[in-house]
C-alpha atoms as a PDB file:
ATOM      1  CA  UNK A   1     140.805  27.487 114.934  1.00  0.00           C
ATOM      2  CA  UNK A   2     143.090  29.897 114.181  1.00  0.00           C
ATOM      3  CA  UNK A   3     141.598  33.798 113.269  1.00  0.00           C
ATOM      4  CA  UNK A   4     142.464  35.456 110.586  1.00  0.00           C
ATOM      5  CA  UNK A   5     140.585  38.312 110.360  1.00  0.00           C
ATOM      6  CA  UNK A   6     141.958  40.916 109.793  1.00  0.00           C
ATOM      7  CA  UNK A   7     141.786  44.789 110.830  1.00  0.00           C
ATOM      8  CA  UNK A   8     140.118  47.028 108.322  1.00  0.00           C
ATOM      9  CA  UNK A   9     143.214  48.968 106.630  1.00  0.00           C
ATOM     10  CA  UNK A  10     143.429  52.411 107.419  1.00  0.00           C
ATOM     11  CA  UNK A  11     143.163  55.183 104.833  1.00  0.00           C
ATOM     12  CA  UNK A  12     146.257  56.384 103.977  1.00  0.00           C
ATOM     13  CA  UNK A  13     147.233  59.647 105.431  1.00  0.00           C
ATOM     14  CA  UNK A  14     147.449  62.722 102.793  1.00  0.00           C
ATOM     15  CA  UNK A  15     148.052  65.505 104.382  1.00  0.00           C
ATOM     16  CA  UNK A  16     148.877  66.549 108.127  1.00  0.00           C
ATOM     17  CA  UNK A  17     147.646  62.466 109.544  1.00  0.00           C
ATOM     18  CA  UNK A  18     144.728  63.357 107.803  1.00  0.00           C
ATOM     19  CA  UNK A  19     142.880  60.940 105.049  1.00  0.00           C
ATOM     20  CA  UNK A  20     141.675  62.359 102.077  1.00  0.00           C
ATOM     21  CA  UNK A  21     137.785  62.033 103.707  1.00  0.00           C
ATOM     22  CA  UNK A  22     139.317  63.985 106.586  1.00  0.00           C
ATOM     23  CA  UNK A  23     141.168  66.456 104.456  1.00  0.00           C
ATOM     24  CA  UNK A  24     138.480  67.399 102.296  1.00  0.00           C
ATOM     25  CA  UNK A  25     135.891  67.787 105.131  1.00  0.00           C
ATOM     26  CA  UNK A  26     138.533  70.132 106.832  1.00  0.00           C
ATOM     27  CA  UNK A  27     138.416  72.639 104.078  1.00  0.00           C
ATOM     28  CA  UNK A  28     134.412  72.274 103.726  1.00  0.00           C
ATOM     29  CA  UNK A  29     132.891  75.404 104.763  1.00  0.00           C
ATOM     30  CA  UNK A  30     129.686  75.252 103.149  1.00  0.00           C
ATOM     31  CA  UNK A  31     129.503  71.676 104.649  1.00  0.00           C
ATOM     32  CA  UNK A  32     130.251  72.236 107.858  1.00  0.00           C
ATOM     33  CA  UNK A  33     127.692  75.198 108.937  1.00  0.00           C
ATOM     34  CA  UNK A  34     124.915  73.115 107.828  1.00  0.00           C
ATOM     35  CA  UNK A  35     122.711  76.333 107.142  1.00  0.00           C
ATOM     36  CA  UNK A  36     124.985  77.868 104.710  1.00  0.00           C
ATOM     37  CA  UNK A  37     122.873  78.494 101.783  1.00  0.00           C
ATOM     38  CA  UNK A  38     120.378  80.550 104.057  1.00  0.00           C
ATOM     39  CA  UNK A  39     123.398  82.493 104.737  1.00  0.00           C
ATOM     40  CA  UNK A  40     123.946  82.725 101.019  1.00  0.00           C
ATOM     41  CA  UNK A  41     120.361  83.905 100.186  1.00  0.00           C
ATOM     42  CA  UNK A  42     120.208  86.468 103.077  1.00  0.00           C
ATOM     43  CA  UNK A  43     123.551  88.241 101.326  1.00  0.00           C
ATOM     44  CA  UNK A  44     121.857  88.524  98.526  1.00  0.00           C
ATOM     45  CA  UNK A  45     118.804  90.145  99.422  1.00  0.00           C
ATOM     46  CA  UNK A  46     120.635  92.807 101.785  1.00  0.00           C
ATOM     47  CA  UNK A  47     123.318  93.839  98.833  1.00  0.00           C
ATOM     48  CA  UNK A  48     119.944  94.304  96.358  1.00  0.00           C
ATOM     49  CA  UNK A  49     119.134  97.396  99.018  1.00  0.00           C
ATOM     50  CA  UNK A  50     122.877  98.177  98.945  1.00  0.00           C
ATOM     51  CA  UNK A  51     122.684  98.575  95.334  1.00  0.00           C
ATOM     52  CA  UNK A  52     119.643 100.419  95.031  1.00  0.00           C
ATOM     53  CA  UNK A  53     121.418 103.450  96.811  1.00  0.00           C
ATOM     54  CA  UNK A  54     121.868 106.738  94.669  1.00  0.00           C
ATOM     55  CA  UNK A  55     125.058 107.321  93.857  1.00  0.00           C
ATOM     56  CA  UNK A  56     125.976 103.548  93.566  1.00  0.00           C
ATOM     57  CA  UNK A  57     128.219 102.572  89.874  1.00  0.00           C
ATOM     58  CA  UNK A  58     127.437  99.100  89.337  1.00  0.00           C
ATOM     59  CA  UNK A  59     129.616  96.729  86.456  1.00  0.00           C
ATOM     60  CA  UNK A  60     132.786  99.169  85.868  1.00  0.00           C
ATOM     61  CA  UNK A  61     134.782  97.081  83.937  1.00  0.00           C
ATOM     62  CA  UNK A  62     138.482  97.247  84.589  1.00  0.00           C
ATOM     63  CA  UNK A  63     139.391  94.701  82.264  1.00  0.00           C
ATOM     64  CA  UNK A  64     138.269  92.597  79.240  1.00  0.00           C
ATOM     65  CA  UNK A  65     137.186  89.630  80.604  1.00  0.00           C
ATOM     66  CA  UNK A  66     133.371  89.501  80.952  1.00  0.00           C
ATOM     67  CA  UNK A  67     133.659  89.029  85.142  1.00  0.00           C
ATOM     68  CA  UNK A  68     136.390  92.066  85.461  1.00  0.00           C
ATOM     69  CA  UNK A  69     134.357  94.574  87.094  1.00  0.00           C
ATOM     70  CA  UNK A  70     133.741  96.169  89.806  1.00  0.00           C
ATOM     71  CA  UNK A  71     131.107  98.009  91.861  1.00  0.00           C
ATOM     72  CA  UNK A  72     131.681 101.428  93.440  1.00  0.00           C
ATOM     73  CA  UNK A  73     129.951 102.574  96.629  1.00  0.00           C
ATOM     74  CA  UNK A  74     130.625 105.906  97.322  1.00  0.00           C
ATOM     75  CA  UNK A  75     130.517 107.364 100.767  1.00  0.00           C
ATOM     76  CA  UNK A  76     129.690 111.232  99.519  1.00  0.00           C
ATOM     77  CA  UNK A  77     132.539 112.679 100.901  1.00  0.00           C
ATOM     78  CA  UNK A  78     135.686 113.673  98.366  1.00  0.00           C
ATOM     79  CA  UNK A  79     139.578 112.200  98.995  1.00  0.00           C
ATOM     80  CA  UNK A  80     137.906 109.690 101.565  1.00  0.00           C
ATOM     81  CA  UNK A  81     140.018 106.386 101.760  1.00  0.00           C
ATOM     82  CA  UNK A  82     138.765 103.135  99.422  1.00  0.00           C
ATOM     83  CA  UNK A  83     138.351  99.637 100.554  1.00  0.00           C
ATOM     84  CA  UNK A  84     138.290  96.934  98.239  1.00  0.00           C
ATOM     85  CA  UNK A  85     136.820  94.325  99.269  1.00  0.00           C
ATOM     86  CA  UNK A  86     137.039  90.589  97.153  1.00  0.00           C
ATOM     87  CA  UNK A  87     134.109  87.547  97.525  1.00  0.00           C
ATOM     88  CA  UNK A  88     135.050  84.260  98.495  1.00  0.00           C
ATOM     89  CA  UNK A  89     133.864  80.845  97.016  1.00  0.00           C
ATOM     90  CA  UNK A  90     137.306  78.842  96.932  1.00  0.00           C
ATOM     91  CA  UNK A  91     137.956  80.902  93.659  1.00  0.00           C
ATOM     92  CA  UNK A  92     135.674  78.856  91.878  1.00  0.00           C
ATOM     93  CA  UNK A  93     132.171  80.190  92.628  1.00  0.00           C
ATOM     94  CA  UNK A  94     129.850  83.166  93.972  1.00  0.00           C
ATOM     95  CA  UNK A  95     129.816  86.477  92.451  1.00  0.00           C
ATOM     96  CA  UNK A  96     130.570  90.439  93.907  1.00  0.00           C
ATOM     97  CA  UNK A  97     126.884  90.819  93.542  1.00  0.00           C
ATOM     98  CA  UNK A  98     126.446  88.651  96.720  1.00  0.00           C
ATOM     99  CA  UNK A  99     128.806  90.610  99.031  1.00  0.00           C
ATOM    100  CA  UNK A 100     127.506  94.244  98.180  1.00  0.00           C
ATOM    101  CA  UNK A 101     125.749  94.062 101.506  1.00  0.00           C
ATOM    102  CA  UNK A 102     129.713  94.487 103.305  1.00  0.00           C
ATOM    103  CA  UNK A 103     130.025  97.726 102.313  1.00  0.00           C
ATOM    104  CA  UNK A 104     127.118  99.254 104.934  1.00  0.00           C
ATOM    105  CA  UNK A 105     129.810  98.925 108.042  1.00  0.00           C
ATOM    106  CA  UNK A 106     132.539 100.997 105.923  1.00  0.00           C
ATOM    107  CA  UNK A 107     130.197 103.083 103.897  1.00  0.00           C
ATOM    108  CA  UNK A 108     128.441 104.509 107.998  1.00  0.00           C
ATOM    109  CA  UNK A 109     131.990 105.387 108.578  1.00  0.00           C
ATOM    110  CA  UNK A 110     132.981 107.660 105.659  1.00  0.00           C
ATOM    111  CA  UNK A 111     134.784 104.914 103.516  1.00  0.00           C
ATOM    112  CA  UNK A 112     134.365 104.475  99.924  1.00  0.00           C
ATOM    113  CA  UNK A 113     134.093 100.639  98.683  1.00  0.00           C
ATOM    114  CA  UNK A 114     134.260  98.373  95.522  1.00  0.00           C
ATOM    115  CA  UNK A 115     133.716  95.376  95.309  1.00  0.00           C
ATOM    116  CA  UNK A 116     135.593  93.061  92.746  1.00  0.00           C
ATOM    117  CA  UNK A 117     134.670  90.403  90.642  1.00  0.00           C
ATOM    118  CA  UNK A 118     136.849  87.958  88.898  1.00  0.00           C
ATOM    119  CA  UNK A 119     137.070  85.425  86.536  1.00  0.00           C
ATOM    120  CA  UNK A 120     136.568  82.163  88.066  1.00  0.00           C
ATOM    121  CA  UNK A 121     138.234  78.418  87.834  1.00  0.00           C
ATOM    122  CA  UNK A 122     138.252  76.563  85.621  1.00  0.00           C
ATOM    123  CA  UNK A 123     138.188  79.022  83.343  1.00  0.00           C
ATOM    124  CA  UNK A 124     141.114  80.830  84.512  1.00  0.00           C
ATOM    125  CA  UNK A 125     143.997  79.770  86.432  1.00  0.00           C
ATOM    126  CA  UNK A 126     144.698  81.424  89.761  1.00  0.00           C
ATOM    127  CA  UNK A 127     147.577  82.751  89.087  1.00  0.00           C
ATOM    128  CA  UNK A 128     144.811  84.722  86.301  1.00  0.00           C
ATOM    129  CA  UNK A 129     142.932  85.885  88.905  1.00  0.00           C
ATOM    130  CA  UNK A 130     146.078  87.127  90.831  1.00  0.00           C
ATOM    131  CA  UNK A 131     146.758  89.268  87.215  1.00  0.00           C
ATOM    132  CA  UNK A 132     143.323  90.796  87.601  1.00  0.00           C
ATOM    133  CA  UNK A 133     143.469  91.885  90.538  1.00  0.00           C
ATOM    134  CA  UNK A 134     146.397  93.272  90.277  1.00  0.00           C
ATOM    135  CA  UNK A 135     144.853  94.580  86.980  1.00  0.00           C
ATOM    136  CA  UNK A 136     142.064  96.076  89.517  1.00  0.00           C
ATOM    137  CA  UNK A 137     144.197  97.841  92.166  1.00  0.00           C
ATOM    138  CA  UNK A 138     146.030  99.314  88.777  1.00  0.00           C
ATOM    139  CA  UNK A 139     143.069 100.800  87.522  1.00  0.00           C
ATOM    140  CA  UNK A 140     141.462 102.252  90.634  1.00  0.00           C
ATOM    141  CA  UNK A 141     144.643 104.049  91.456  1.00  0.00           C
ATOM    142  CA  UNK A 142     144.931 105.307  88.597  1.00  0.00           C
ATOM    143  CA  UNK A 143     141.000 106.662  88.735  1.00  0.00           C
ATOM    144  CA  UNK A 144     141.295 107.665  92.170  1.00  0.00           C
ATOM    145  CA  UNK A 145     140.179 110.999  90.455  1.00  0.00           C
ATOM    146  CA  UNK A 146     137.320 110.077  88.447  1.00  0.00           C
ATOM    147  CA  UNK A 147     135.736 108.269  91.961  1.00  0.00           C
ATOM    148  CA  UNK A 148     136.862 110.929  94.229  1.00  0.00           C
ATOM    149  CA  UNK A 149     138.453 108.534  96.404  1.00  0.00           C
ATOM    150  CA  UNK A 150     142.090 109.448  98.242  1.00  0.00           C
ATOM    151  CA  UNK A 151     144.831 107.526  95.870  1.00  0.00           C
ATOM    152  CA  UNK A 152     146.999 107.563  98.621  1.00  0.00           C
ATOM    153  CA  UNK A 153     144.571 105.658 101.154  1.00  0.00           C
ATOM    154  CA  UNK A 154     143.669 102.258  99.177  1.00  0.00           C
ATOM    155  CA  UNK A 155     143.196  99.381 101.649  1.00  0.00           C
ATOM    156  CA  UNK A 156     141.626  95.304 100.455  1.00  0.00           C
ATOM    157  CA  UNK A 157     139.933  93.340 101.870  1.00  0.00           C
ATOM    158  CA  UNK A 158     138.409  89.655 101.407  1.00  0.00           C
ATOM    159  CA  UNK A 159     136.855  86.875 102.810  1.00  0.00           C
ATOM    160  CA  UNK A 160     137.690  83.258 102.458  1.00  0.00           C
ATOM    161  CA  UNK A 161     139.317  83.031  99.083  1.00  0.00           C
ATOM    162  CA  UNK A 162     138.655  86.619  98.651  1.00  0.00           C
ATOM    163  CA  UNK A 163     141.231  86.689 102.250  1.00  0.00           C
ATOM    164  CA  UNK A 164     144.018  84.585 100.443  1.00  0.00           C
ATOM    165  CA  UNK A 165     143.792  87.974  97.341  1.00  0.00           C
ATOM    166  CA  UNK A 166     143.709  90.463  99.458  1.00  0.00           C
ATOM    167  CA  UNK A 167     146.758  88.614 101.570  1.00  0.00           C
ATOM    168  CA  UNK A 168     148.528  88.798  97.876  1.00  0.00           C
ATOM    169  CA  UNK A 169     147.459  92.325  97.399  1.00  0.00           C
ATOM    170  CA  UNK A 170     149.779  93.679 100.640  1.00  0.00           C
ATOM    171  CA  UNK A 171     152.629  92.967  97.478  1.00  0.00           C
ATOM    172  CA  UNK A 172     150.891  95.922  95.838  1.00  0.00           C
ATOM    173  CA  UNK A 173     153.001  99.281  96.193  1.00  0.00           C
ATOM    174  CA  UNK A 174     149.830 101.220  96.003  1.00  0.00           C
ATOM    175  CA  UNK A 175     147.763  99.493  98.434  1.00  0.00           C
ATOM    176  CA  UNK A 176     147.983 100.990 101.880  1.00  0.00           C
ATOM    177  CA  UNK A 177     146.902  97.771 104.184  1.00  0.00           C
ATOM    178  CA  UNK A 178     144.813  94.918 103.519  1.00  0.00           C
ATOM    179  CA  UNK A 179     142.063  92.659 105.849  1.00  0.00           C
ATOM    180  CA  UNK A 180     142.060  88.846 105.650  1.00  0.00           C
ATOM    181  CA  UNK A 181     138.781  87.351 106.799  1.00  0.00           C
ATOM    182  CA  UNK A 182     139.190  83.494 106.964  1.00  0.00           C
ATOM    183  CA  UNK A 183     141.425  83.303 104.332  1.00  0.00           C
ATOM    184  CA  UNK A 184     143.685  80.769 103.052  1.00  0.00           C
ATOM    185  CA  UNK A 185     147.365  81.719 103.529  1.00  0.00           C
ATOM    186  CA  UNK A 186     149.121  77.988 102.058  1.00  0.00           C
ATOM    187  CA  UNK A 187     148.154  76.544  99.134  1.00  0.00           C
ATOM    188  CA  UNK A 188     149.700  73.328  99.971  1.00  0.00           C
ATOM    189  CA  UNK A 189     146.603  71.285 101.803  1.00  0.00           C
ATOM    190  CA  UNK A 190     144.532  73.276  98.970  1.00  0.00           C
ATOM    191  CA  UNK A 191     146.105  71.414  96.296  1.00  0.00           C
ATOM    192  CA  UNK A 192     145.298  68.056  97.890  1.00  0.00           C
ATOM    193  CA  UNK A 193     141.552  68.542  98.852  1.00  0.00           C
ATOM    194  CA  UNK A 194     138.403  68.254  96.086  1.00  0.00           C
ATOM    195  CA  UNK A 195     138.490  72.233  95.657  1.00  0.00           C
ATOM    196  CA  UNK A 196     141.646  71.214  93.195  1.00  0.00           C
ATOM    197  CA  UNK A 197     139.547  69.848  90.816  1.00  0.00           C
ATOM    198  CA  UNK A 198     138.728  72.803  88.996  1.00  0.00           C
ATOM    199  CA  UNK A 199     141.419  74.767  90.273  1.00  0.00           C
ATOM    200  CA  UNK A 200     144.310  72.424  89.224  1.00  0.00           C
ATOM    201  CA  UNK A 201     147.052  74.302  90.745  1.00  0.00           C
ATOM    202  CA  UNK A 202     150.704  73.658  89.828  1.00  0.00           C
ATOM    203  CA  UNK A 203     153.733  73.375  91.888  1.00  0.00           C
ATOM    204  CA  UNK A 204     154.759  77.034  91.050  1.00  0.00           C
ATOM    205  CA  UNK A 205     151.375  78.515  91.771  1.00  0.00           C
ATOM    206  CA  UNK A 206     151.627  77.229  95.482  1.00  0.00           C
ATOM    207  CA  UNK A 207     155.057  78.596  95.622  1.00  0.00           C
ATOM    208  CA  UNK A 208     154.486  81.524  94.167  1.00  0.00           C
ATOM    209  CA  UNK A 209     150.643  82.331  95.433  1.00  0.00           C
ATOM    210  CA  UNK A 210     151.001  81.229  98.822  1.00  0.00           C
ATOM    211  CA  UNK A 211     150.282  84.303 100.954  1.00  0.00           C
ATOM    212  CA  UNK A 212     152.710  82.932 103.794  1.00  0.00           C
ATOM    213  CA  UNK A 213     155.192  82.433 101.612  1.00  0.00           C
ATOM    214  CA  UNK A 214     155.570  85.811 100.107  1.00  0.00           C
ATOM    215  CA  UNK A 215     155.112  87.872 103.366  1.00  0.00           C
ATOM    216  CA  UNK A 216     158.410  89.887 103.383  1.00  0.00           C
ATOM    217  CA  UNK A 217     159.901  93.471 104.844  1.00  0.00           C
ATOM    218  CA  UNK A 218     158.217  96.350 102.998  1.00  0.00           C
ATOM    219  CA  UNK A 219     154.608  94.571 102.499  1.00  0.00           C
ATOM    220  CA  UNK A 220     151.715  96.559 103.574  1.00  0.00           C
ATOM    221  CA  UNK A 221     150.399  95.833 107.038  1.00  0.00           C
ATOM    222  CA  UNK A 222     148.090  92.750 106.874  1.00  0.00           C
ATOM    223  CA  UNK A 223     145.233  91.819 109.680  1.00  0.00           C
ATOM    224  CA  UNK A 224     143.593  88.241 109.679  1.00  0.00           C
ATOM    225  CA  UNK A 225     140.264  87.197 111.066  1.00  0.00           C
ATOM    226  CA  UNK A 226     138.961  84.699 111.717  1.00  0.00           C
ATOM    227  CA  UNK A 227     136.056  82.280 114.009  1.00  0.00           C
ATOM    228  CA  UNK A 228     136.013  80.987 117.124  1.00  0.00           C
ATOM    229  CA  UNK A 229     133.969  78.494 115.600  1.00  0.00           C
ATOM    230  CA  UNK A 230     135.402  77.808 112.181  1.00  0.00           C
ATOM    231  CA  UNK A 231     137.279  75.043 110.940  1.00  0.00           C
ATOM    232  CA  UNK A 232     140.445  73.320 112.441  1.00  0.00           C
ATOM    233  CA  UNK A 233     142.245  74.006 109.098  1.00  0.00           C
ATOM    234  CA  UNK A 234     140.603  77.988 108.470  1.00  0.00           C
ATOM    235  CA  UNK A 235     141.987  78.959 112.319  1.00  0.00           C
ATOM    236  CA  UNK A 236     145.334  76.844 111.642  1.00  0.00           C
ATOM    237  CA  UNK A 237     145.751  78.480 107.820  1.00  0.00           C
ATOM    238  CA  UNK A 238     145.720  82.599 110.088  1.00  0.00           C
ATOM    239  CA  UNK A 239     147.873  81.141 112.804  1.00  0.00           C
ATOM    240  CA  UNK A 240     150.258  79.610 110.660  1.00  0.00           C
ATOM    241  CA  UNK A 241     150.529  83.112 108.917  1.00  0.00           C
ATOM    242  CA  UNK A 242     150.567  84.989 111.793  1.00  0.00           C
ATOM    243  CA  UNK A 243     153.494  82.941 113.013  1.00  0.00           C
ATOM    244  CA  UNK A 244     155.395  83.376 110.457  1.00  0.00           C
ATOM    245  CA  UNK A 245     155.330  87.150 109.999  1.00  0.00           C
ATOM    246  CA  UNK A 246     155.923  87.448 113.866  1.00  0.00           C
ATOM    247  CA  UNK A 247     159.009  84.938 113.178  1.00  0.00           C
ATOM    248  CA  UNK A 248     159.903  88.069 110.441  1.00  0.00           C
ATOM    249  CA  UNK A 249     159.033  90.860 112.610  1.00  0.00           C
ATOM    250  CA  UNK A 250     156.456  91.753 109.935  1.00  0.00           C
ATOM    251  CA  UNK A 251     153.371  93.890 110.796  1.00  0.00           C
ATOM    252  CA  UNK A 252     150.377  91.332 110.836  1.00  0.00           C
ATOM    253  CA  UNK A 253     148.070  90.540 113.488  1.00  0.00           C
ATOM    254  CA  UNK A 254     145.533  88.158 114.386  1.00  0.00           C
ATOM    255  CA  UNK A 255     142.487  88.494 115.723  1.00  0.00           C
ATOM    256  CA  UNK A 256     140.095  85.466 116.628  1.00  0.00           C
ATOM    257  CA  UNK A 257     136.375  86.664 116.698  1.00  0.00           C
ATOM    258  CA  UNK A 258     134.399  84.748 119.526  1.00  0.00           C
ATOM    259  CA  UNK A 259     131.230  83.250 118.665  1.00  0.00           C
ATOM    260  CA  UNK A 260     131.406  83.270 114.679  1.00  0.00           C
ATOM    261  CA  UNK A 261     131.925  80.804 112.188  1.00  0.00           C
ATOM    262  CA  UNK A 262     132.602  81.282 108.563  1.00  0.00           C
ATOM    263  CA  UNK A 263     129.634  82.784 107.823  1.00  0.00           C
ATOM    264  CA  UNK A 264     128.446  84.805 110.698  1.00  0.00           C
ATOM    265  CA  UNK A 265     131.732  86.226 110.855  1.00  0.00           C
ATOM    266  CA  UNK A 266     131.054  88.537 107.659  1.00  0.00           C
ATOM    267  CA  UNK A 267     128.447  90.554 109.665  1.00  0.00           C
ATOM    268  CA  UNK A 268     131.134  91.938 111.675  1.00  0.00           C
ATOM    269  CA  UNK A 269     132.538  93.983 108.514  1.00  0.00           C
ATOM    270  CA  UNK A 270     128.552  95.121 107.256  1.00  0.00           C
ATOM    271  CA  UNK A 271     127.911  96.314 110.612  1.00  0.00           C
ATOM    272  CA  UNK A 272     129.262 100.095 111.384  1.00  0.00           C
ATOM    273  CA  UNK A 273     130.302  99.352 114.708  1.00  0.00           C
ATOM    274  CA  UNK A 274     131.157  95.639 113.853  1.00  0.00           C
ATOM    275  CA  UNK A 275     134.508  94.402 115.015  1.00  0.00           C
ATOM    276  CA  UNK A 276     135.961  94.014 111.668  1.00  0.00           C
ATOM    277  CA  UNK A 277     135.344  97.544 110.819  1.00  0.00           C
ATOM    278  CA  UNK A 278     136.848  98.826 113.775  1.00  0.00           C
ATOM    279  CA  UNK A 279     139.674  96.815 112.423  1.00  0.00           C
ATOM    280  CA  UNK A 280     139.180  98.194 109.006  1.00  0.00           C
ATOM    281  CA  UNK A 281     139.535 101.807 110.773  1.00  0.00           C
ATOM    282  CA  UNK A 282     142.368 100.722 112.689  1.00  0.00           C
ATOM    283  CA  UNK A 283     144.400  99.865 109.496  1.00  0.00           C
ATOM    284  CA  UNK A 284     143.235 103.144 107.787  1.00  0.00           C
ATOM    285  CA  UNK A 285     144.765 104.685 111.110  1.00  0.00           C
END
């Protein structure tokens, strides 16, 4: 008797050999450090003793849309330089009120911070978001004196999706240097996975909002970060960047933190002698 059974067909490959099961598990964070939400809920209860601090200006709107504002967290000394740091969530969740807890590292070492919020998909586009933060950057410059931070010495920062903004922000002529923790850098795979769903990204946005596609000669300097431990696709998305630029002769580096994944990795910013705010000082330098 002849056999004809037959193989099991194989998924069809979407993006990089990968299947779309593959693909979307390669961009799952949350997913793939399995204790994620304890992460989550131990933000939030250091940035409520962040924002408890005198001095701290909490919901300064910069715009009209109910999630454009920002919180300031001064460092008490006048003309100091400001980092701006933007909250991650695949530009679809989270809020700044999580991440308030990031500004103890810089705050220990005599920098001023805000943190942004943003209008989130599906009810705006990315390439909204992009506006307001440009709309941010805009508006602190041009209240460096109301804040009593140093115009001249703005710096971003972001994590995960908040990486891929402040990646866009080195377009900004006012901003000084920018920080990319774990960020996304090609929108490409993006547009393929399950995060697409409510962020429904068109061809233009990924040509136009891909950091790695933009990075030219007269950006500001950029430095990525990212985990040892993080995903395939997070560590590919920084070296693919950093190739890139070093294929431009742009200033970006890379550096790869041992033992952190996409969580843990955060803790190196909030910390004053963390690695990622020696990197933050090294920009300002």
């Amino acid at each position: 008797m002849t056999d004809t059974t037959q193989p099991p067909a194989r998924a069809a490959a979407v993006y990089r050999g990968m299947d779309q099961a593959t693909l979307d598990a390669a961009y799952n964070n949350s997913a793939a450090v399995t204790d994620s939400a304890e992460w989550l809920a131990v933000w939030r209860r250091r940035s409520m003793v962040i924002r408890a601090m005198q001095g701290v200006q909490l919901d300064i709107p910069y715009g009209k849309q109910e999630r454009a504002r920002f919180d300031y967290f001064p460092a008490g000394n006048t003309g100091a330089p400001l980092f701006v740091f933007i909250h991650g969530g695949y530009w679809q969740r989270n809020d700044k009120e999580i991440f308030s807890f990031v500004a103890e590292g810089p705050l220990a070492r005599k920098i001023n911070v805000a943190v942004l919020g943003y209008t989130l998909a599906p009810t705006a586009r990315l390439s909204d978001i992009v506006r307001e933060l440009k709309q941010a950057l805009t508006f602190l410059g041009l209240n460096a004196e109301q804040f009593g931070f140093n115009p001249e010495k703005i710096y971003a920062g972001g994590w995960s999706a908040g990486g891929h903004l402040a990646a866009i922000a080195c377009q900004q002529p006012l901003l000084r240097g920018a920080l990319a923790i774990s960020g996304i850098f090609d929108l490409e795979p993006i547009a393929l996975t399950y995060i697409n769903d409510m962020l429904q990204l068109d061809r233009n946005e990924i040509e136009t909002l891909s950091p790695l596609r933009l990075l030219r000669h007269g950006m500001a300097p950029l430095r990525l970060a990212v985990g040892i431990n993080e995903l395939a696709e997070l560590k590919r998305q920084s070296l693919s960047c950093k190739e890139v630029a070093d294929s431009l002769r742009l200033p970006v580096t890379l550096r790869i933190l041992p033992g952190h994944h996409h969580f843990s990795i955060l803790d190196e910013l909030a910390k004053p002698d963390g690695i990622l705010t020696s990197e933050l000082i090294q920009l300002m330098s």
